[in-house]
Protein backbone atom coordinates (compact mmCIF):
# COMPACT_ATOMS: atom_id res chain seq x y z
CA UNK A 1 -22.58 22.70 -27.74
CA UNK A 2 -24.87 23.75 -25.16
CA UNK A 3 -27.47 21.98 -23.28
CA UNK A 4 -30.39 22.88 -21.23
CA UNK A 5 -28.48 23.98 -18.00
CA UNK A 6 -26.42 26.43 -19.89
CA UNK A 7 -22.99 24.39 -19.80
CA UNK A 8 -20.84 23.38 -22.14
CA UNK A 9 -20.81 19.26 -22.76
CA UNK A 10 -17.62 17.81 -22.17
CA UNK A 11 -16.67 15.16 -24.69
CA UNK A 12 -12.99 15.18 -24.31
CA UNK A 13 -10.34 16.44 -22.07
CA UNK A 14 -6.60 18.05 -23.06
CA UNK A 15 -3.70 15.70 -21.14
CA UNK A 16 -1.01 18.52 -20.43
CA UNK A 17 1.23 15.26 -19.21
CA UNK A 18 4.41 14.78 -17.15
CA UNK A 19 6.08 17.63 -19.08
CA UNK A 20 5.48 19.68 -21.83
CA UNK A 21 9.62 19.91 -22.73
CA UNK A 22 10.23 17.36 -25.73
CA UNK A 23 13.73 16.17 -24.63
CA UNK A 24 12.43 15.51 -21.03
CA UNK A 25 9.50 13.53 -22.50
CA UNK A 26 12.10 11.22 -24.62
CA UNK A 27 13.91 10.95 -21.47
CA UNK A 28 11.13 9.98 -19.56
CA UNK A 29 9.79 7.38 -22.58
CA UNK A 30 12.95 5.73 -22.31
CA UNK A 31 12.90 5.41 -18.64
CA UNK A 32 9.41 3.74 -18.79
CA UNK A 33 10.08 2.02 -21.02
CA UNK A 34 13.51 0.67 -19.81
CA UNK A 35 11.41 0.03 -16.56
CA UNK A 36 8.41 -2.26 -18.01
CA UNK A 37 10.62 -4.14 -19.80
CA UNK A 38 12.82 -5.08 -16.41
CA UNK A 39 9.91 -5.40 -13.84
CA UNK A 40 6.83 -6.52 -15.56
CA UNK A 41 8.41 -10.22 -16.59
CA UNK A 42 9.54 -9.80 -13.17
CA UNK A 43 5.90 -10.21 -12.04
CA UNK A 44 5.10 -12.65 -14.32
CA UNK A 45 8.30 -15.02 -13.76
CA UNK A 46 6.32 -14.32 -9.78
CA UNK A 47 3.27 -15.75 -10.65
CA UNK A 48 4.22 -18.68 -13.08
CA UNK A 49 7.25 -19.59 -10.32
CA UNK A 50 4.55 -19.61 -7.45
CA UNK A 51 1.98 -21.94 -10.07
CA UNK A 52 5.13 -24.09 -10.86
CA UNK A 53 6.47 -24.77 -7.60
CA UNK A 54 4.02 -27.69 -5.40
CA UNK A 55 6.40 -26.33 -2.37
CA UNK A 56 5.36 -22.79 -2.89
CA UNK A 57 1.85 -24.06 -2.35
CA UNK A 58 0.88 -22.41 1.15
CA UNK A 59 -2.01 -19.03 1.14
CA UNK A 60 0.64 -16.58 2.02
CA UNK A 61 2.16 -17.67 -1.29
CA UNK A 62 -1.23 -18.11 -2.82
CA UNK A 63 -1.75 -14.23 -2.26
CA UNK A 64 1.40 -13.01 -3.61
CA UNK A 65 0.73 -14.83 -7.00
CA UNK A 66 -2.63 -12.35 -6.57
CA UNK A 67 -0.78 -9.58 -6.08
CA UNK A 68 1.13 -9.66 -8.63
CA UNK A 69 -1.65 -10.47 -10.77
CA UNK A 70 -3.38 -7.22 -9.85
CA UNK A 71 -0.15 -5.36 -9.95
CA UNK A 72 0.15 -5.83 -13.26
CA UNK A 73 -3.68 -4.92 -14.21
CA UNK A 74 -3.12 -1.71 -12.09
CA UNK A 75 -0.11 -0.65 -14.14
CA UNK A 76 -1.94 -1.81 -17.25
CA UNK A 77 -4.50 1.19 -16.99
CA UNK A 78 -2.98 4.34 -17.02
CA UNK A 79 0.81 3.92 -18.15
CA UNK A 80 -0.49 2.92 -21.99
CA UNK A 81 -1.84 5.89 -22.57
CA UNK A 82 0.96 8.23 -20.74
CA UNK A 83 3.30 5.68 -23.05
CA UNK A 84 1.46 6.71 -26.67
CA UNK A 85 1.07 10.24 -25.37
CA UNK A 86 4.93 10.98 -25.31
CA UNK A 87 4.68 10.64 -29.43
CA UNK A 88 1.28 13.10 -29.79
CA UNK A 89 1.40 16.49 -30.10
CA UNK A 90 -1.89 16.96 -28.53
CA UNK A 91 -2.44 14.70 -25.80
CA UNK A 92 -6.15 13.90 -25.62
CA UNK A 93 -8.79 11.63 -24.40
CA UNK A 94 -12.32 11.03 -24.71
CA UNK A 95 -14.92 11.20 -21.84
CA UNK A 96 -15.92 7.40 -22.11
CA UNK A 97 -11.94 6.59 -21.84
CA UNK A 98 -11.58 8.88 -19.24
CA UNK A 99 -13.88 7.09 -17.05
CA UNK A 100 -13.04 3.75 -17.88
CA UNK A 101 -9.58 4.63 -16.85
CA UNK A 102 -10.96 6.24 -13.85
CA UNK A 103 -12.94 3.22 -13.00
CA UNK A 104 -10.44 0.83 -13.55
CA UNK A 105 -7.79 2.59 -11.49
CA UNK A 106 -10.20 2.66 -8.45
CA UNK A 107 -11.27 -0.75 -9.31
CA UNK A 108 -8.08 -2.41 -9.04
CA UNK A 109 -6.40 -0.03 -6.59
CA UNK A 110 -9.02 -1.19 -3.64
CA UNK A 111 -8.68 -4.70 -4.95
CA UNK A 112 -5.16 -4.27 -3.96
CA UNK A 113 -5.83 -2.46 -0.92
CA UNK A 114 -8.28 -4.98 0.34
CA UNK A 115 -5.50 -7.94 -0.85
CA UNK A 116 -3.07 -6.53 2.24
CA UNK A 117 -5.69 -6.81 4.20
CA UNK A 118 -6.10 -10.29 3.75
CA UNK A 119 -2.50 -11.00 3.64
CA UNK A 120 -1.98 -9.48 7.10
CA UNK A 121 -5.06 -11.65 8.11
CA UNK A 122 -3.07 -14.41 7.09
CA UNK A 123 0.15 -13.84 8.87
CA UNK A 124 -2.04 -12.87 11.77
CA UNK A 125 -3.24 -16.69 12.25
CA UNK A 126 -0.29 -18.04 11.27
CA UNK A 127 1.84 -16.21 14.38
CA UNK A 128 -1.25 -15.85 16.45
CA UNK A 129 -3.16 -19.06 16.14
CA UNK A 130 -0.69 -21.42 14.06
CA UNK A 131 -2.52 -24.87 15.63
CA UNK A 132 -5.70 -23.16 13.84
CA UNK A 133 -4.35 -21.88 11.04
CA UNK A 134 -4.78 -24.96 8.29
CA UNK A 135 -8.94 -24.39 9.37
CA UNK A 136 -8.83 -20.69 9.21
CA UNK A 137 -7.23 -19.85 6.07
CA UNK A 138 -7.28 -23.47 3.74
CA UNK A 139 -7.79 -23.71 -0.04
CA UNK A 140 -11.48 -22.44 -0.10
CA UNK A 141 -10.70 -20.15 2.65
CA UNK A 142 -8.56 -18.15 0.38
CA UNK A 143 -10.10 -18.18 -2.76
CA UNK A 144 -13.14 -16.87 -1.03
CA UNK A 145 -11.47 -14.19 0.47
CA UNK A 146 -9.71 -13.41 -3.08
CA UNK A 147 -13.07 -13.16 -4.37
CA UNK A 148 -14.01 -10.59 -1.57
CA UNK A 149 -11.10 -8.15 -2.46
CA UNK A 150 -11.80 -8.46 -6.12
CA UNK A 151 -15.60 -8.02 -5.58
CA UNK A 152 -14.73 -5.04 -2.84
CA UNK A 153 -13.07 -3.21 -5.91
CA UNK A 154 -15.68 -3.70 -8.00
CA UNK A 155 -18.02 -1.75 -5.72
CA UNK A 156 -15.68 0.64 -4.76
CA UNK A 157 -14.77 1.40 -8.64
CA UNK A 158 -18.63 1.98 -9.16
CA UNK A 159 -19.46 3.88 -6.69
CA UNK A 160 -16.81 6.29 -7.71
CA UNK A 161 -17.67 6.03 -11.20
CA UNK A 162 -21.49 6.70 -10.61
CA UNK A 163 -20.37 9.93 -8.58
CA UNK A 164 -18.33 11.30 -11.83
CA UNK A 165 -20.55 10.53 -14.22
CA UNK A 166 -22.91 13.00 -12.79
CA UNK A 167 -20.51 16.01 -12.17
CA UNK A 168 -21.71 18.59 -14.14
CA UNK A 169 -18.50 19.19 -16.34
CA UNK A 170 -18.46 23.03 -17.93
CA UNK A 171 -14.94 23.13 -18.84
CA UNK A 172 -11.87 24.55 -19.52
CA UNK A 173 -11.46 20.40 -20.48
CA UNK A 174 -7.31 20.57 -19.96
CA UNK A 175 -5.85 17.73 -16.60
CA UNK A 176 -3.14 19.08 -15.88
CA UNK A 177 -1.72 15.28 -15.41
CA UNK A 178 -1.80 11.92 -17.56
CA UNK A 179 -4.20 10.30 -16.34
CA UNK A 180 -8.17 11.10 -15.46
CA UNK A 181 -9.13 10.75 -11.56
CA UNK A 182 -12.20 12.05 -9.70
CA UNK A 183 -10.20 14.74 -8.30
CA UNK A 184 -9.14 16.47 -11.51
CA UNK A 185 -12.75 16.13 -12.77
CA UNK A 186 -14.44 17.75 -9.72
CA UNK A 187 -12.16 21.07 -10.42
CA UNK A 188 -13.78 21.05 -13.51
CA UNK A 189 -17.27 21.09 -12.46
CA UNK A 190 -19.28 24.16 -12.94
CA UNK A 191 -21.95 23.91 -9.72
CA UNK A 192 -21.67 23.67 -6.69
CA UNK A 193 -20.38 19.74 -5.88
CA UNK A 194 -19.81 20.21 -2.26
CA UNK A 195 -21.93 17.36 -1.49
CA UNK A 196 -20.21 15.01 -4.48
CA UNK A 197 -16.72 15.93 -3.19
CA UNK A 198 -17.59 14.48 0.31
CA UNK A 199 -19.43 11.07 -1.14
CA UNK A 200 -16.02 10.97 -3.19
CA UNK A 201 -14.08 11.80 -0.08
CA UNK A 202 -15.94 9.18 1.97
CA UNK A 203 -15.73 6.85 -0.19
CA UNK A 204 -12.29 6.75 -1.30
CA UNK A 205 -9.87 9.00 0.93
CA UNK A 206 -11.19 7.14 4.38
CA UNK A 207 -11.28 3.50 2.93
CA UNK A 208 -7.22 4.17 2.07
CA UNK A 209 -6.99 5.91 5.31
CA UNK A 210 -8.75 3.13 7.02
CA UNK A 211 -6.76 0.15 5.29
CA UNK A 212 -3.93 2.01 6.02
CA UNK A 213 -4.76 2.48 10.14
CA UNK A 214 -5.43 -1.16 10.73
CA UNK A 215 -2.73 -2.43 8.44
CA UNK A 216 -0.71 -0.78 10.35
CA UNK A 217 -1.93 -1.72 13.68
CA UNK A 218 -2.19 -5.55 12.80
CA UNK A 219 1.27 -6.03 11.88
CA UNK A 220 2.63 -3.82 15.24
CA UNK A 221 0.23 -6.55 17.11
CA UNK A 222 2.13 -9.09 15.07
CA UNK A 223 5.58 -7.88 15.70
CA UNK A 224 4.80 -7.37 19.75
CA UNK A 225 3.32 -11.29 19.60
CA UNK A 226 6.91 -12.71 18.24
CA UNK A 227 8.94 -11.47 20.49
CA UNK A 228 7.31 -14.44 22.76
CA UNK A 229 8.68 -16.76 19.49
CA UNK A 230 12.19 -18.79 19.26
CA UNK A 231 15.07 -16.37 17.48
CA UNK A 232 15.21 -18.75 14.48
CA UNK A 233 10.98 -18.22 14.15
CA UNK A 234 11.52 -14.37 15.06
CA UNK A 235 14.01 -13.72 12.33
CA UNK A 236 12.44 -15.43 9.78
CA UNK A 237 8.54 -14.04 10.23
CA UNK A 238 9.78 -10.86 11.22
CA UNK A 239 11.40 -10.24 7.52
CA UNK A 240 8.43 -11.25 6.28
CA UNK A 241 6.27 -8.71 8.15
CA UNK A 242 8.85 -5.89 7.85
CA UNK A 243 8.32 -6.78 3.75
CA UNK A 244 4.71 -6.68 4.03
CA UNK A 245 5.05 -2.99 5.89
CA UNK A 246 6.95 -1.35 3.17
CA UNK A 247 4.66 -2.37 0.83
CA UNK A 248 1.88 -0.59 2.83
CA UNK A 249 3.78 2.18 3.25
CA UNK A 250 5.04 1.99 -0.29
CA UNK A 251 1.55 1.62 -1.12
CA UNK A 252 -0.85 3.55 0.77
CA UNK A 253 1.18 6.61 1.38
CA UNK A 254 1.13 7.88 -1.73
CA UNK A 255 -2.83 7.20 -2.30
CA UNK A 256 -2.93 8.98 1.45
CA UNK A 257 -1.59 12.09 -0.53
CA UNK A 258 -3.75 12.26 -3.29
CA UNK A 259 -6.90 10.90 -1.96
CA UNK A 260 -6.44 11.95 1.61
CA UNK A 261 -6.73 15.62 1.61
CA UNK A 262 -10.22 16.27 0.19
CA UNK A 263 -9.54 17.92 -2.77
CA UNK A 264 -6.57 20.53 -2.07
CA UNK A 265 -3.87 20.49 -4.22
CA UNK A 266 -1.02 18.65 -3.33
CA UNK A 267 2.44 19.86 -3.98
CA UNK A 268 4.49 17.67 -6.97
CA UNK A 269 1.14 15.87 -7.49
CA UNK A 270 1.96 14.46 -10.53
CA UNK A 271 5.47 13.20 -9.45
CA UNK A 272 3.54 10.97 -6.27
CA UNK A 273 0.92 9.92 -9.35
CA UNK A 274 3.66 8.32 -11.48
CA UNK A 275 4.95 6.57 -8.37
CA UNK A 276 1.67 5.75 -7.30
CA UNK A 277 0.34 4.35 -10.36
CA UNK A 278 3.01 3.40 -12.76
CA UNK A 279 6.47 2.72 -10.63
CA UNK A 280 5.46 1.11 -6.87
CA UNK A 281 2.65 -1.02 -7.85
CA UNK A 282 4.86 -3.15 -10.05
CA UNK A 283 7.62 -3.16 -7.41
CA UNK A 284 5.42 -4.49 -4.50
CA UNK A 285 5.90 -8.10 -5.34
CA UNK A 286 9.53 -7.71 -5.73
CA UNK A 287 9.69 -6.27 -2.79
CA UNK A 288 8.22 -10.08 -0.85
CA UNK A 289 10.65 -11.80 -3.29
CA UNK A 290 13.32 -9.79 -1.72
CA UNK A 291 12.80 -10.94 1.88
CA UNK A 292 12.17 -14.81 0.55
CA UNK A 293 14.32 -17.07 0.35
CA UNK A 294 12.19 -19.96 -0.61
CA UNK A 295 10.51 -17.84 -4.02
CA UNK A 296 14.49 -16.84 -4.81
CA UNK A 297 15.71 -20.07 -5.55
CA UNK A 298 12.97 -21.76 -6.74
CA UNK A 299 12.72 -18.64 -9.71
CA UNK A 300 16.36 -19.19 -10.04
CA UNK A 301 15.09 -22.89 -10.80
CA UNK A 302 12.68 -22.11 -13.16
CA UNK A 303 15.19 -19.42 -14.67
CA UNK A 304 17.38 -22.03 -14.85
CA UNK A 305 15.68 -24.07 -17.03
């Protein structure tokens, strides 16, 4: 169908997926598969250890139980469909899913962003101004700041959203992924959208890039500040921070990749997707649990039971 402009309408789009080889696609089904069923009651046995627990009561806590909570959303919007797509022959998906999932996946992904943010705020008072810290970051403190990342996602995701909604889409209609994102849909747009794939850029490669600079500063400011601190106090804050830098790294370099370079096509793209969207975000709380002894036993308690 065409319209007034002379372009075809876009009302769905071809998946071409991980891999078009059938016995690499079973292999990767059961990998996935294998993989939910190990770490997602992994986040959830997180969160209902953290709600269970009165000593695991204090914000840095508080935000874990969060992130876990959004890791789980995150990993809820495009691994479903990849999932079902492994049995179709023809992997497709209409435009209105498409940007829902697009949405969503910007949504939740600056949500999370905005989350380490806070949580470095929160070690940051508690090295840098512990006799304050009860005043600066208490029970309304947090869930206001919660609120913030959640409500900072939300604006991102629509800002994004309003951008693709209005790319003038002329086809071929075939990702060449499994999943929708603005940067797929802008190499299908048949004008000029120079000015779209800066607004994109702007809005979503420098806020990563940005989250990712002064994550990375606060927590070398943090790590420069204990070395003033006892060697018990040191050792113990110190694998906390070193836990919280992974998961920035873990976290933000891939989305650096993608989202970073404006548009150009990055090399194994849809390997640092699956990581990025499926495999790391469900690993980030692990990763605290790791470094912490306090959540270990107490799940082991709860476990227990």
């Amino acid at each position: 169908e065409m319209d007034h402009e002379n372009y075809t309408v876009v009302t769905e789009f071809v998946l071409l997926g991980l891999s078009q080889n059938h016995e690499v696609q079973v292999i990767l089904l059961l990998f996935f598969l294998l993989f939910y069923m190990i770490i997602l009651p992994g986040n959830i046995l997180i969160i209902l250890t953290i709600r269970g627990d009165p000593q695991l009561g204090s914000p840095m806590y508080f935000f874990l139980a969060n992130l876990a909570f959004l890791d789980i959303c995150y990993s809820s919007v495009t691994p479903p469909k990849m999932l079902a797509d492994f049995f179709s022959h023809q992997k497709t998906i209409s435009y209105s899913a498409c940007m829902a999932q697009l949405f969503f996946l910007h949504f939740l992904g600056a949500a999370e962003a905005f989350l380490l943010m806070v949580m470095a705020y929160d070690r940051y008072v508690a090295i840098c101004k512990p006799l304050h810290y009860n005043r600066l970051v208490n029970r309304w403190v947090c869930c206001v700041l919660v609120g913030a990342t959640w409500g900072g996602g939300f604006i991102h995701g629509v800002i994004l959203f309003g951008l693709s909604i209005h790319l003038p889409l002329c086809g071929p209609n075939i990702l060449d992924s499994f999943f929708c994102d603005v940067h797929q849909l802008v190499k299908l747009a048949c004008a000029n959208t120079y000015t779209v794939e800066l607004l994109m850029f702007l809005n979503n490669g420098v806020v990563i890039i940005m989250c990712f600079t002064l994550l990375l500063i606060s927590y070398a400011v943090l790590l420069l500040k204990l070395q003033t601190q006892s060697s018990k106090t040191k050792n113990k804050v110190t694998s906390t921070c070193v836990s919280h830098i992974i998961v920035v790294f873990v976290m933000c370099g891939p989305a650096i990749c993608i989202y970073g370079l404006p548009f150009q096509a990055v090399p194994k793209e849809k390997v640092v997707a699956v990581f990025h969207t499926v495999i790391f975000s469900l690993t980030n709380p692990m990763i605290y649990t790791l470094h912490n002894k306090e959540i270990k036993d107490s799940m082991w308690k709860l476990v227990s039971k």
